[in-house]
Protein backbone atom coordinates (compact mmCIF):
# COMPACT_ATOMS: atom_id res chain seq x y z
CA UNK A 1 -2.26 7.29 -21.70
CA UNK A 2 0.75 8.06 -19.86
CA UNK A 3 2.26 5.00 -17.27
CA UNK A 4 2.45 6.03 -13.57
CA UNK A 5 4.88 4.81 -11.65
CA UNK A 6 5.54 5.81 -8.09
CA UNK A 7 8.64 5.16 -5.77
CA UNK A 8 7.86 6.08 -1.89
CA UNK A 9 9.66 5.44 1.26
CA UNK A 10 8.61 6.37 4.71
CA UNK A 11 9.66 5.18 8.47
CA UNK A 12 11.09 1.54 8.15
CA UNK A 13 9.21 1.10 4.32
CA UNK A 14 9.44 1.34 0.65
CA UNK A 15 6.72 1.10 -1.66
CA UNK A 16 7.60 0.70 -5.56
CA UNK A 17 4.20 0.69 -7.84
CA UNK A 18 4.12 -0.01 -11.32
CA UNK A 19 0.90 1.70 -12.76
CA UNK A 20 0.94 -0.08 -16.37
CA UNK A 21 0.95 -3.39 -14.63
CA UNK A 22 -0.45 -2.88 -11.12
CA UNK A 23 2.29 -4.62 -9.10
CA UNK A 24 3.17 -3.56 -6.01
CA UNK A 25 6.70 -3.81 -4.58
CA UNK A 26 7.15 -3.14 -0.67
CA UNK A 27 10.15 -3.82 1.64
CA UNK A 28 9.79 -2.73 5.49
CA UNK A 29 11.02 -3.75 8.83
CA UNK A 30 9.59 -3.84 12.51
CA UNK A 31 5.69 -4.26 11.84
CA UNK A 32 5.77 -7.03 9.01
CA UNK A 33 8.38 -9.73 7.78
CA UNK A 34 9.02 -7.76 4.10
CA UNK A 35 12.78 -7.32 5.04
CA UNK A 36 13.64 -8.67 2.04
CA UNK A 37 10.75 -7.17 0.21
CA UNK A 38 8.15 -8.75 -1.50
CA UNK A 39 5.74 -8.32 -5.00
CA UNK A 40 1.96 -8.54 -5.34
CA UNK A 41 1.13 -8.94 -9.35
CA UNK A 42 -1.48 -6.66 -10.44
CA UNK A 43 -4.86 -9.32 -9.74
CA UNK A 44 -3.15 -9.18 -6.04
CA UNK A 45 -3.54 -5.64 -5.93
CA UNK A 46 -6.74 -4.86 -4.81
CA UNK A 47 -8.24 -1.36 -5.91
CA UNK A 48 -11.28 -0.04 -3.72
CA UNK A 49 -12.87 2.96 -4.83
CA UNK A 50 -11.93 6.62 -3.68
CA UNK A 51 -14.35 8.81 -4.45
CA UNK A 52 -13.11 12.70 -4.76
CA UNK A 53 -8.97 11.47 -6.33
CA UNK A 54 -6.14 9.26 -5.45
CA UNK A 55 -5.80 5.54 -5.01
CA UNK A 56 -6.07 2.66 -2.93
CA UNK A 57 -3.54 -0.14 -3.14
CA UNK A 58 -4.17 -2.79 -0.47
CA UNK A 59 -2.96 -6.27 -0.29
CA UNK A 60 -2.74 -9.26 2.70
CA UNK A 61 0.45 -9.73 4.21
CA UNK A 62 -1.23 -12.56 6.17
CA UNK A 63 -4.78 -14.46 5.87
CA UNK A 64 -4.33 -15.49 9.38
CA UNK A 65 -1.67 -15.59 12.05
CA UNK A 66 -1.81 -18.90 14.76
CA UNK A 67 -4.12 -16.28 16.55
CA UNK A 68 -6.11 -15.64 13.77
CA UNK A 69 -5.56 -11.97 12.97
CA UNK A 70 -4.99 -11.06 9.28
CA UNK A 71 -2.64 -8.48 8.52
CA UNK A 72 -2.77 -6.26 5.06
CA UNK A 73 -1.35 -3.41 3.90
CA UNK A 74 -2.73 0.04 1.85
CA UNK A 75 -1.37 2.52 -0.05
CA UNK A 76 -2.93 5.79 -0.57
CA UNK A 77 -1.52 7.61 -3.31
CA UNK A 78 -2.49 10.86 -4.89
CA UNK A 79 -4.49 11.67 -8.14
CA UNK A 80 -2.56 12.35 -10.73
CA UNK A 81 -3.18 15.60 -13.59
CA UNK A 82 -1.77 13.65 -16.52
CA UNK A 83 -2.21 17.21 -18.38
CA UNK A 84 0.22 19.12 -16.38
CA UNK A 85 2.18 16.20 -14.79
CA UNK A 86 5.92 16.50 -15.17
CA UNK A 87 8.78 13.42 -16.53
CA UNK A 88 9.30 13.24 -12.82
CA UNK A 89 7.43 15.20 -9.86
CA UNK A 90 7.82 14.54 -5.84
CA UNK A 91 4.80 13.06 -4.20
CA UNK A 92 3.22 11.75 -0.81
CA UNK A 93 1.00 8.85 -0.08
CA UNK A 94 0.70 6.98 3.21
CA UNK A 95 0.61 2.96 4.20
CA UNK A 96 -1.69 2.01 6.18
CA UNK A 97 -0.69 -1.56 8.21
CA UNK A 98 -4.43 -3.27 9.31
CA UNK A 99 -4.53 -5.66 12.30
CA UNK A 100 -7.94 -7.39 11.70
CA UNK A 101 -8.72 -9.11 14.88
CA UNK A 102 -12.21 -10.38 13.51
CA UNK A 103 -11.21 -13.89 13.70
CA UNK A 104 -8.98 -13.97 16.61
CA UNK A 105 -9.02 -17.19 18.28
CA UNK A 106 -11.50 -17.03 21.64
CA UNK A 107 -13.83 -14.84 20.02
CA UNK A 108 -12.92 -10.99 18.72
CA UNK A 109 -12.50 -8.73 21.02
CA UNK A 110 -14.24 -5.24 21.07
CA UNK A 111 -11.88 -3.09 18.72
CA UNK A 112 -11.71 -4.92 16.04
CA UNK A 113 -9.04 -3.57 13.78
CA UNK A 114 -5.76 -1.80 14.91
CA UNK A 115 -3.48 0.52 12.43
CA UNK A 116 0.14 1.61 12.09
CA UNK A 117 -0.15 4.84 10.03
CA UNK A 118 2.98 5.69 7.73
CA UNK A 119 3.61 8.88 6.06
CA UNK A 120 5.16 8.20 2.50
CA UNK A 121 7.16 10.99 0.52
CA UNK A 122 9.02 9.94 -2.96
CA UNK A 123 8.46 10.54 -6.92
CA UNK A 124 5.94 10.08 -9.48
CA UNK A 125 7.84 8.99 -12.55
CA UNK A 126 5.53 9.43 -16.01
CA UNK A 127 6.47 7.85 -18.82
CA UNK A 128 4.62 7.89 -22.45
């Protein structure tokens, strides 16, 4: 099988994800301290299920802040016709930033999550 590897940027990140090993590379200001960018190994990479195509990538940024929200991060990124697929082909995905306020210190409150949506746009680079 052909390796995937995708290379996305999108408003204050960059997402690098190596598809023969599963790590994830991701550098972004203003919503997360990755300035100088960070990599999850593969068996950090979680990989929920998406029925219907694409992928999940998610991974926590933070178990708990002195508050007690948790912070993670997914990438969506799109199925990929290994048939047809070309050395090098553009792409978009989307990261997904989760404020989980489940274990906020005082009690949660009644939202319990809040998202910053990204829109991603960069290559798919196949390899044999």
């Amino acid at each position: 099988m052909n390796k995937l590897n995708f290379q996305l940027s999108g408003p204050d990140i960059e997402v690098t994800y190596d598809g023969s090993s599963g790590a994830l590379f991701v550098r972004g200001s203003g919503f997360w301290s990755l300035e100088d960018g960070a990599t999850f190994d593969g068996d950090r990479v979680s990989r929920p299920n998406l029925d219907g195509g694409g992928q999940l990538l998610r991974v926590l940024l933070l178990a708990s802040s002195r508050a007690g929200v948790a912070t993670s991060l997914t990438i969506l990124l799109p199925q990929v016709n290994h048939a047809s697929a070309e050395t090098e082909s553009d792409v978009t995905g989307a990261a997904v930033v989760t404020q989980d306020y489940q274990a906020v210190v005082g009690g949660p409150p009644a939202v319990l999550q809040q998202y910053d949506i990204r829109p991603l746009q960069g290559k798919l680079h196949l390899s044999a």
